[in-house]
PDB file of N, CA and C in Angstrom:
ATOM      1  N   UNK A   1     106.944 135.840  81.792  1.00  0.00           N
ATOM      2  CA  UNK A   1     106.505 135.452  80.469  1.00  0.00           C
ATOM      3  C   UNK A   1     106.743 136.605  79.509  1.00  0.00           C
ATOM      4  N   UNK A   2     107.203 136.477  78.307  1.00  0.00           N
ATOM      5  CA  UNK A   2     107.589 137.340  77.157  1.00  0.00           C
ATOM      6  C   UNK A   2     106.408 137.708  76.537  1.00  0.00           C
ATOM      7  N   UNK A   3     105.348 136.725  76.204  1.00  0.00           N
ATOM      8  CA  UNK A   3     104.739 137.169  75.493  1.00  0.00           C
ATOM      9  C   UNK A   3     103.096 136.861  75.812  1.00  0.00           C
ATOM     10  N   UNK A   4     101.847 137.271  75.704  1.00  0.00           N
ATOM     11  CA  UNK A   4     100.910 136.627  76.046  1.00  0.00           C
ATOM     12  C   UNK A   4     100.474 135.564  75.263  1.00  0.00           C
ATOM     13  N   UNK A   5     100.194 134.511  76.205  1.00  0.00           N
ATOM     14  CA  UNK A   5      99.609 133.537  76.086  1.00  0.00           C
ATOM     15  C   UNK A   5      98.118 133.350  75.705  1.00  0.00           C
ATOM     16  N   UNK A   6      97.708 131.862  75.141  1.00  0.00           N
ATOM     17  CA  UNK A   6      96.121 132.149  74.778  1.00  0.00           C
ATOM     18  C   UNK A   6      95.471 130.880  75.531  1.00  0.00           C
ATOM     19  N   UNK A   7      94.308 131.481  76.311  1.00  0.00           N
ATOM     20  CA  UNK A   7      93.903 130.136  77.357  1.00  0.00           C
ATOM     21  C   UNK A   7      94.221 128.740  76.951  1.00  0.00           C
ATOM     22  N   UNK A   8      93.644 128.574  75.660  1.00  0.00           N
ATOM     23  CA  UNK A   8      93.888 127.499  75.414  1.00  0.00           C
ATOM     24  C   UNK A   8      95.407 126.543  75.017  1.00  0.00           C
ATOM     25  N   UNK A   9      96.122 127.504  74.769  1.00  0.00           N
ATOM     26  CA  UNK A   9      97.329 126.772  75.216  1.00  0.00           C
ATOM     27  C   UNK A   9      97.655 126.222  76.329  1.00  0.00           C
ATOM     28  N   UNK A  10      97.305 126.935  77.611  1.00  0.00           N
ATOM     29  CA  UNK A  10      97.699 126.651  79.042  1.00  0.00           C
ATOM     30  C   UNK A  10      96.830 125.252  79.243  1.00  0.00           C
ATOM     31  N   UNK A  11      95.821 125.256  78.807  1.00  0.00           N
ATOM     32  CA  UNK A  11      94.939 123.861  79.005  1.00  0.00           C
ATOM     33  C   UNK A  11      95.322 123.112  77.943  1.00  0.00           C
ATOM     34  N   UNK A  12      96.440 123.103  77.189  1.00  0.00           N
ATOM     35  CA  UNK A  12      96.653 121.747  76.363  1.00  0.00           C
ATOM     36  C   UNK A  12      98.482 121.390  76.740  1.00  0.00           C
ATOM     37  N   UNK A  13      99.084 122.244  77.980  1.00  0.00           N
ATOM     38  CA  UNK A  13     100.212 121.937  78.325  1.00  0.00           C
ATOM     39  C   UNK A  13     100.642 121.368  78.828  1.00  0.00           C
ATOM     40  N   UNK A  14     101.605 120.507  78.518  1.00  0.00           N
ATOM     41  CA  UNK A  14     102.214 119.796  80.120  1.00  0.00           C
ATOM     42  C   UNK A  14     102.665 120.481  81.014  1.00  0.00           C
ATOM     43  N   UNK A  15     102.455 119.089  82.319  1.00  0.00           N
ATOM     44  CA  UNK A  15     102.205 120.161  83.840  1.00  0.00           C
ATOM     45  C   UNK A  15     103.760 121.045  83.922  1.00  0.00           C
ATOM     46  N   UNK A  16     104.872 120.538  83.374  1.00  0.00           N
ATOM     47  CA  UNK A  16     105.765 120.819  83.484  1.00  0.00           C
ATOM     48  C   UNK A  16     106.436 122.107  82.979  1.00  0.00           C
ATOM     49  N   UNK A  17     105.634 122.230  81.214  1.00  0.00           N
ATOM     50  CA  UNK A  17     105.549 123.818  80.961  1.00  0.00           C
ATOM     51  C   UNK A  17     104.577 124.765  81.648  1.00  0.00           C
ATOM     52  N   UNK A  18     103.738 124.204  81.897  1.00  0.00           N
ATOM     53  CA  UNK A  18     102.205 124.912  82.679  1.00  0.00           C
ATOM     54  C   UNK A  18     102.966 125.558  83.605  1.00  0.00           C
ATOM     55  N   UNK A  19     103.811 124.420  84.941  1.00  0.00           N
ATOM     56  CA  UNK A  19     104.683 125.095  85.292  1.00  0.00           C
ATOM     57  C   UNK A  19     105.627 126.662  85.598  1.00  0.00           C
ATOM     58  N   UNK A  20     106.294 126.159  84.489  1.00  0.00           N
ATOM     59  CA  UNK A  20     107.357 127.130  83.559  1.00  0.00           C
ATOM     60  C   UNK A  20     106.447 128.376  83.464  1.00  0.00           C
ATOM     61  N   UNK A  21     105.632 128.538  83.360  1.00  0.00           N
ATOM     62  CA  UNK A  21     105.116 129.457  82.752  1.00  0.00           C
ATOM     63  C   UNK A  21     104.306 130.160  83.433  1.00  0.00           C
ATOM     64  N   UNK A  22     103.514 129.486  84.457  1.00  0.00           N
ATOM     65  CA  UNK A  22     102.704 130.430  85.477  1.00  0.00           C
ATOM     66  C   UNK A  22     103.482 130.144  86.950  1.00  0.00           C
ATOM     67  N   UNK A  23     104.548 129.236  87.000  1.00  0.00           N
ATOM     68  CA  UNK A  23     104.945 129.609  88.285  1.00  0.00           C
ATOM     69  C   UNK A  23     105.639 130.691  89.120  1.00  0.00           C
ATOM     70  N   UNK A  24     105.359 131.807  88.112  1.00  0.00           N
ATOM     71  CA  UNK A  24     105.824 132.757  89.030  1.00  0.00           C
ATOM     72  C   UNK A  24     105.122 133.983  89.064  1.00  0.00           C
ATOM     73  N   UNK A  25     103.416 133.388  88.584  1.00  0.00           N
ATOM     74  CA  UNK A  25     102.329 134.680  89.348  1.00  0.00           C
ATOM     75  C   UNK A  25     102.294 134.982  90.101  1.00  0.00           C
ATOM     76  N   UNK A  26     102.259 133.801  90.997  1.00  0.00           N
ATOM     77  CA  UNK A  26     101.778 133.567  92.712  1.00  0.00           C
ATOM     78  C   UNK A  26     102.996 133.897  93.673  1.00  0.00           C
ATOM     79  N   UNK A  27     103.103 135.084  93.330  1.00  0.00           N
ATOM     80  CA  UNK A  27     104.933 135.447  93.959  1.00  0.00           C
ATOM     81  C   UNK A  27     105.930 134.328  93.631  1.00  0.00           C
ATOM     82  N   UNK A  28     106.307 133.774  92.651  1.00  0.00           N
ATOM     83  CA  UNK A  28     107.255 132.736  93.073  1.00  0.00           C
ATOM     84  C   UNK A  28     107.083 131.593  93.897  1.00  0.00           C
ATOM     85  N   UNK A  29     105.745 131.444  93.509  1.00  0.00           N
ATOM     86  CA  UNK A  29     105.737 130.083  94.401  1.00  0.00           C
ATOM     87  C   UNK A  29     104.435 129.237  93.511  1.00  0.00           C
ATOM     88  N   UNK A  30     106.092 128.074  92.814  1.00  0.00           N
ATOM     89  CA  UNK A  30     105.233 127.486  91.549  1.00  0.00           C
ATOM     90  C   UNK A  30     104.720 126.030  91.879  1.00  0.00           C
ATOM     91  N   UNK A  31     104.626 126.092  92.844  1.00  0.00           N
ATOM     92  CA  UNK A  31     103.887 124.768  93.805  1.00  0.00           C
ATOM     93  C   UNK A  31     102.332 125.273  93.523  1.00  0.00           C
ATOM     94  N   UNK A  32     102.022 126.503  93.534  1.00  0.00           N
ATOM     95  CA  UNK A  32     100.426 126.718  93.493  1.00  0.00           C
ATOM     96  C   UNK A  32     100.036 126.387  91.811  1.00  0.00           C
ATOM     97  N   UNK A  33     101.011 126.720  90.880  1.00  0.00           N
ATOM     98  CA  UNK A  33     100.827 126.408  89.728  1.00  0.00           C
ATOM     99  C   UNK A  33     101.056 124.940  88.996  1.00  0.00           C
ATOM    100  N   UNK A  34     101.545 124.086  90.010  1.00  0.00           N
ATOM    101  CA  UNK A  34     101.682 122.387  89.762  1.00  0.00           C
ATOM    102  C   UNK A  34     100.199 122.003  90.061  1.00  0.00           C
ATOM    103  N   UNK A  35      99.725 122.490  91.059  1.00  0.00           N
ATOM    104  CA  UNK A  35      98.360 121.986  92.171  1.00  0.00           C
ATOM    105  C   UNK A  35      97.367 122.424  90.621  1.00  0.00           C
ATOM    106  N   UNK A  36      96.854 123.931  90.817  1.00  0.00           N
ATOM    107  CA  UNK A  36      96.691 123.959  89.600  1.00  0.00           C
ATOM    108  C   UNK A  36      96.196 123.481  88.292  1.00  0.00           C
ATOM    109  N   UNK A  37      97.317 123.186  87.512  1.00  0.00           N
ATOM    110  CA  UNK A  37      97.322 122.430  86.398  1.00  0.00           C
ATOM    111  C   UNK A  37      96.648 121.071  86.398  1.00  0.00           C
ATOM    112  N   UNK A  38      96.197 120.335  87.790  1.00  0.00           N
ATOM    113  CA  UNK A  38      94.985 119.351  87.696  1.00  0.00           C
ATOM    114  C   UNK A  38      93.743 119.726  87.476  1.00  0.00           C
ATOM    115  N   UNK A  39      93.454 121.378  88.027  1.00  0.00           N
ATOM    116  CA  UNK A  39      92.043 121.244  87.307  1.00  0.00           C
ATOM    117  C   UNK A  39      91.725 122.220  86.185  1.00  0.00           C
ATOM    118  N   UNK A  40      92.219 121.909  85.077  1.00  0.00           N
ATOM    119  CA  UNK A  40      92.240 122.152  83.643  1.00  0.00           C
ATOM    120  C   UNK A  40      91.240 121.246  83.547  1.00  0.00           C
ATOM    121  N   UNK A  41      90.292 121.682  81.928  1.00  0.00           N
ATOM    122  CA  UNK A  41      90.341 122.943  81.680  1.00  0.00           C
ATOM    123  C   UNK A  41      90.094 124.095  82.226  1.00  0.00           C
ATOM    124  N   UNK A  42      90.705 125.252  81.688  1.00  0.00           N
ATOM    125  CA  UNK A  42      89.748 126.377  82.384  1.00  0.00           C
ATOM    126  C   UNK A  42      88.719 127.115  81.369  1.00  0.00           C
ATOM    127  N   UNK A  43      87.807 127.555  81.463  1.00  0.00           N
ATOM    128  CA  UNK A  43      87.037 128.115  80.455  1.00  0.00           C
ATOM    129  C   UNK A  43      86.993 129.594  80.056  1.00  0.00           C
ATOM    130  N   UNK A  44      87.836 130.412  81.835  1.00  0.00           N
ATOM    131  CA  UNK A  44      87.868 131.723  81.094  1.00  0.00           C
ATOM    132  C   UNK A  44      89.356 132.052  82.553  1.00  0.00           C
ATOM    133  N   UNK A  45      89.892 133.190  82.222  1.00  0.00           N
ATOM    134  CA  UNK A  45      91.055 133.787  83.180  1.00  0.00           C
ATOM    135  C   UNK A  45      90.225 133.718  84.691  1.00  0.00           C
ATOM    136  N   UNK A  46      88.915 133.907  84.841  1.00  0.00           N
ATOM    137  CA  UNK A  46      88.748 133.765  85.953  1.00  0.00           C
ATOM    138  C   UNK A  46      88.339 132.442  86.633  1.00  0.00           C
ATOM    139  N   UNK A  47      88.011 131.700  86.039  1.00  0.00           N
ATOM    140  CA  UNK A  47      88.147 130.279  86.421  1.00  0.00           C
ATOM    141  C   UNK A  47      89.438 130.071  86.848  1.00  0.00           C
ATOM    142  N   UNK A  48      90.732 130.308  86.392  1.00  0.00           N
ATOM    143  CA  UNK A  48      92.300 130.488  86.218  1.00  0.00           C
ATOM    144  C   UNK A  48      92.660 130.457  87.320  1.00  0.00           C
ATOM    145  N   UNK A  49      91.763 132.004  87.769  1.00  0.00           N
ATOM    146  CA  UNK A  49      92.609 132.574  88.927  1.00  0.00           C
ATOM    147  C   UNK A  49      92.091 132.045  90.342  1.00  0.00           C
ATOM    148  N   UNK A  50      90.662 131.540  89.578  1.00  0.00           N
ATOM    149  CA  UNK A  50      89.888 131.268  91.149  1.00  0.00           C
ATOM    150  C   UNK A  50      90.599 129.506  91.529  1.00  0.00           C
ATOM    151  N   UNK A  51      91.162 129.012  90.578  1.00  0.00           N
ATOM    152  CA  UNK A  51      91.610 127.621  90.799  1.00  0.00           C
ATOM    153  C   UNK A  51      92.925 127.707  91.632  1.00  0.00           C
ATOM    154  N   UNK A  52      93.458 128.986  91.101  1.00  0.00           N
ATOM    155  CA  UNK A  52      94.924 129.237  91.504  1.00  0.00           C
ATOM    156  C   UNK A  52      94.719 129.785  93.437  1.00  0.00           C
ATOM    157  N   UNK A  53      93.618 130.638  93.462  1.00  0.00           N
ATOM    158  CA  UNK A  53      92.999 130.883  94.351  1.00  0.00           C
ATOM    159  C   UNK A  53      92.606 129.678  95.504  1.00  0.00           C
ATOM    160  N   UNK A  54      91.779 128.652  95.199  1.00  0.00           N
ATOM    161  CA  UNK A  54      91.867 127.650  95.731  1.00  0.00           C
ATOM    162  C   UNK A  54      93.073 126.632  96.088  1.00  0.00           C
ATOM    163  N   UNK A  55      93.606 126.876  95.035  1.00  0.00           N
ATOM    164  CA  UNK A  55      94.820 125.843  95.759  1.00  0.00           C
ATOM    165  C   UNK A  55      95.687 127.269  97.186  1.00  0.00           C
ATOM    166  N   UNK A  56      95.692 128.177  96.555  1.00  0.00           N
ATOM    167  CA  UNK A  56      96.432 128.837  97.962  1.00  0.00           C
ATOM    168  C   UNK A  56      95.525 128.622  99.017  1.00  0.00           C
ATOM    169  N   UNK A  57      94.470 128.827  99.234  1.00  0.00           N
ATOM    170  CA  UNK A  57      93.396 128.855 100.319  1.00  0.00           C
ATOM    171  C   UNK A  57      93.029 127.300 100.931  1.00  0.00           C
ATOM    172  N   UNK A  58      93.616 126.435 100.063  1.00  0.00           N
ATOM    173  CA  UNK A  58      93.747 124.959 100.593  1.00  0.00           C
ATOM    174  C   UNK A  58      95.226 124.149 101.051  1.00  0.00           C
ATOM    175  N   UNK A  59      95.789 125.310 100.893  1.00  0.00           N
ATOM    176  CA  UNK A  59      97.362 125.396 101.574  1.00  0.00           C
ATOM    177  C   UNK A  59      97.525 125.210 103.202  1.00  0.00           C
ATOM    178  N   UNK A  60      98.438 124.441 103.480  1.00  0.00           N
ATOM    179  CA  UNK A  60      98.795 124.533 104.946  1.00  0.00           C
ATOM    180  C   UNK A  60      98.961 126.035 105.108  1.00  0.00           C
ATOM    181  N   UNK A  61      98.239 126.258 106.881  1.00  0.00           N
ATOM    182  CA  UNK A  61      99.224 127.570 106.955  1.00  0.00           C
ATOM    183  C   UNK A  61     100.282 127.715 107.275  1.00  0.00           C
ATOM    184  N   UNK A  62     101.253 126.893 107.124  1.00  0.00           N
ATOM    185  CA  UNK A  62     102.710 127.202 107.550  1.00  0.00           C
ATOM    186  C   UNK A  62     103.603 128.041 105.790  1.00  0.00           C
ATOM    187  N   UNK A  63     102.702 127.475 105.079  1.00  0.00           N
ATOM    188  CA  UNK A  63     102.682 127.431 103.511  1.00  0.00           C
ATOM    189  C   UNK A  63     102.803 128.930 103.185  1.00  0.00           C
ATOM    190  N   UNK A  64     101.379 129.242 103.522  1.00  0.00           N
ATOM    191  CA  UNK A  64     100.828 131.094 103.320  1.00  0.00           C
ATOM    192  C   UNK A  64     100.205 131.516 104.189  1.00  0.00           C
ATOM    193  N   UNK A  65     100.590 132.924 104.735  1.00  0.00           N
ATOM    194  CA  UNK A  65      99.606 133.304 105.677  1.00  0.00           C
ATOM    195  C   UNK A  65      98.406 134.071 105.256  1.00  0.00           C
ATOM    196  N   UNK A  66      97.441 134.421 106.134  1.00  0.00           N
ATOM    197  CA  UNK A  66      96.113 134.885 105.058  1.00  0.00           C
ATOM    198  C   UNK A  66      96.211 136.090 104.902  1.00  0.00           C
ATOM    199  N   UNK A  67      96.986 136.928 105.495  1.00  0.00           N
ATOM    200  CA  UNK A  67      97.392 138.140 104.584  1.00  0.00           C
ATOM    201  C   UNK A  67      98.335 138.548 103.396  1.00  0.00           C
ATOM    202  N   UNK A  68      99.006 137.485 103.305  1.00  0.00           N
ATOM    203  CA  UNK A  68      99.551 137.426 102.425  1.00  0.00           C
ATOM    204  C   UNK A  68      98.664 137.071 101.230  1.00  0.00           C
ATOM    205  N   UNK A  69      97.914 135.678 101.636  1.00  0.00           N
ATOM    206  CA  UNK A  69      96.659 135.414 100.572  1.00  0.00           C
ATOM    207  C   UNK A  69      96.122 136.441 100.041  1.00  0.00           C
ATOM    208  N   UNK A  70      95.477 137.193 100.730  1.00  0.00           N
ATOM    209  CA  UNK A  70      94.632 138.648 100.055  1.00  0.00           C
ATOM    210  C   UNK A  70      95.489 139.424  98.931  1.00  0.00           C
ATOM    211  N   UNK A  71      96.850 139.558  99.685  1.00  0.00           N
ATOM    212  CA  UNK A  71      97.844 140.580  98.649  1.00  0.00           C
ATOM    213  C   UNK A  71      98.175 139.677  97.347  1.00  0.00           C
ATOM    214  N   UNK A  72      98.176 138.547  97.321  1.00  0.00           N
ATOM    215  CA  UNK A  72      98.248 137.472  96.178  1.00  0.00           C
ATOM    216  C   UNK A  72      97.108 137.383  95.311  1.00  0.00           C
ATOM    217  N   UNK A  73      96.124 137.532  95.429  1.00  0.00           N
ATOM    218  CA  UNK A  73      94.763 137.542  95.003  1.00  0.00           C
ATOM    219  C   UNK A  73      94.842 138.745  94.043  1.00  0.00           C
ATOM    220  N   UNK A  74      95.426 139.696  94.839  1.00  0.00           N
ATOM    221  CA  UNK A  74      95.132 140.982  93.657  1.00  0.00           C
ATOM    222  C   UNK A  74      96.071 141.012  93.111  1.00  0.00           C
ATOM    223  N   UNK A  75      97.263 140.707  93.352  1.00  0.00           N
ATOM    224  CA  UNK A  75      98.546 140.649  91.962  1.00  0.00           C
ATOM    225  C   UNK A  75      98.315 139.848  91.210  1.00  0.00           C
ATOM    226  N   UNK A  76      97.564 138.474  91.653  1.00  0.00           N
ATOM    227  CA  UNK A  76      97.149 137.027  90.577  1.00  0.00           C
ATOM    228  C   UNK A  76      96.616 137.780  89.561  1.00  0.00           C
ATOM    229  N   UNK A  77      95.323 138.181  89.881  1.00  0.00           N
ATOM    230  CA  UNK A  77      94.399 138.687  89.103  1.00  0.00           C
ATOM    231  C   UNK A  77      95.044 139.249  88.460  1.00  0.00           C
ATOM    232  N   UNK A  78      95.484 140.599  88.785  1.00  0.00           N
ATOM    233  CA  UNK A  78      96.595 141.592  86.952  1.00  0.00           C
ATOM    234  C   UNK A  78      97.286 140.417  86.915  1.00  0.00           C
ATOM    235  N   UNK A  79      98.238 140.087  87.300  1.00  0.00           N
ATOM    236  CA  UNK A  79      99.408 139.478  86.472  1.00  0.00           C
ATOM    237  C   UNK A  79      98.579 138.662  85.408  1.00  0.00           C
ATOM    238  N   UNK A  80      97.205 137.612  85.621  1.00  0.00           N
ATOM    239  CA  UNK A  80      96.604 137.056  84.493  1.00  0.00           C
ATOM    240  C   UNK A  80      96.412 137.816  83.088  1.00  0.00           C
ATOM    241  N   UNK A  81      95.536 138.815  83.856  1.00  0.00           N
ATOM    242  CA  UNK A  81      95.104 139.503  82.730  1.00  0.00           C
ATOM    243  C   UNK A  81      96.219 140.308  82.123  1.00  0.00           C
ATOM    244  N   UNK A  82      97.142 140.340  82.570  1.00  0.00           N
ATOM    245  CA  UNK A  82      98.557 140.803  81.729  1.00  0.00           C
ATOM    246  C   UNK A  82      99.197 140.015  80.805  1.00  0.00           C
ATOM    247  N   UNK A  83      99.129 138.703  80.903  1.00  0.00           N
ATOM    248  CA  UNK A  83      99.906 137.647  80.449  1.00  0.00           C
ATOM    249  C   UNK A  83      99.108 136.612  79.860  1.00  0.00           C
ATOM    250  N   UNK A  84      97.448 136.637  79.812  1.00  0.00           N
ATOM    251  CA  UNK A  84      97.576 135.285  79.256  1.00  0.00           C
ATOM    252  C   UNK A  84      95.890 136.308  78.034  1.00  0.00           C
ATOM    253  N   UNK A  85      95.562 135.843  76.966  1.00  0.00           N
ATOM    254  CA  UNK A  85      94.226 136.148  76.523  1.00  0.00           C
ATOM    255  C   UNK A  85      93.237 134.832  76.199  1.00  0.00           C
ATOM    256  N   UNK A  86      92.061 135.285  76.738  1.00  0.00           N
ATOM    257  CA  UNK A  86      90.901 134.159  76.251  1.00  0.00           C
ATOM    258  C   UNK A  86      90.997 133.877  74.819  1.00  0.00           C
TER     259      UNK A  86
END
């Protein structure tokens, strides 16, 4: 993303820019950011991340492994707060 974003844009997007746009927090893997975009709204970045959070943690494990989960968790988190403002 070029530029930061403001929550409330992300909750008035289609899934398809929503997409575009956060699918590549989660390392490149914008399947967590389709899942996601159903439970909009969010009310603050950490609602965001914990949704984004849940959909990895409700992932097959063939999907993600849980160490990988952990190392995703803490790049989610900055990369949010890098890229998007309440």
């Amino acid at each position: 993303m070029s530029e930061r974003l403001q929550l409330w844009q992300l909750n008035t997007m289609s899934r398809e820019l929503f997409v575009r746009q956060l699918g590549g927090i989660m390392e490149q893997s914008p399947w967590v950011a389709e899942r996601a975009w159903g439970m909009r709204p969010f009310h603050s970045l950490m609602e965001l991340h914990e949704a984004m959070m849940q959909v990895v943690k409700e992932a097959p494990e063939e999907q993600i492994s849980r160490q990988a989960m952990a190392e995703l968790q803490k790049i989610t988190w900055s990369r949010i707060q890098e890229s998007i403002e309440e």
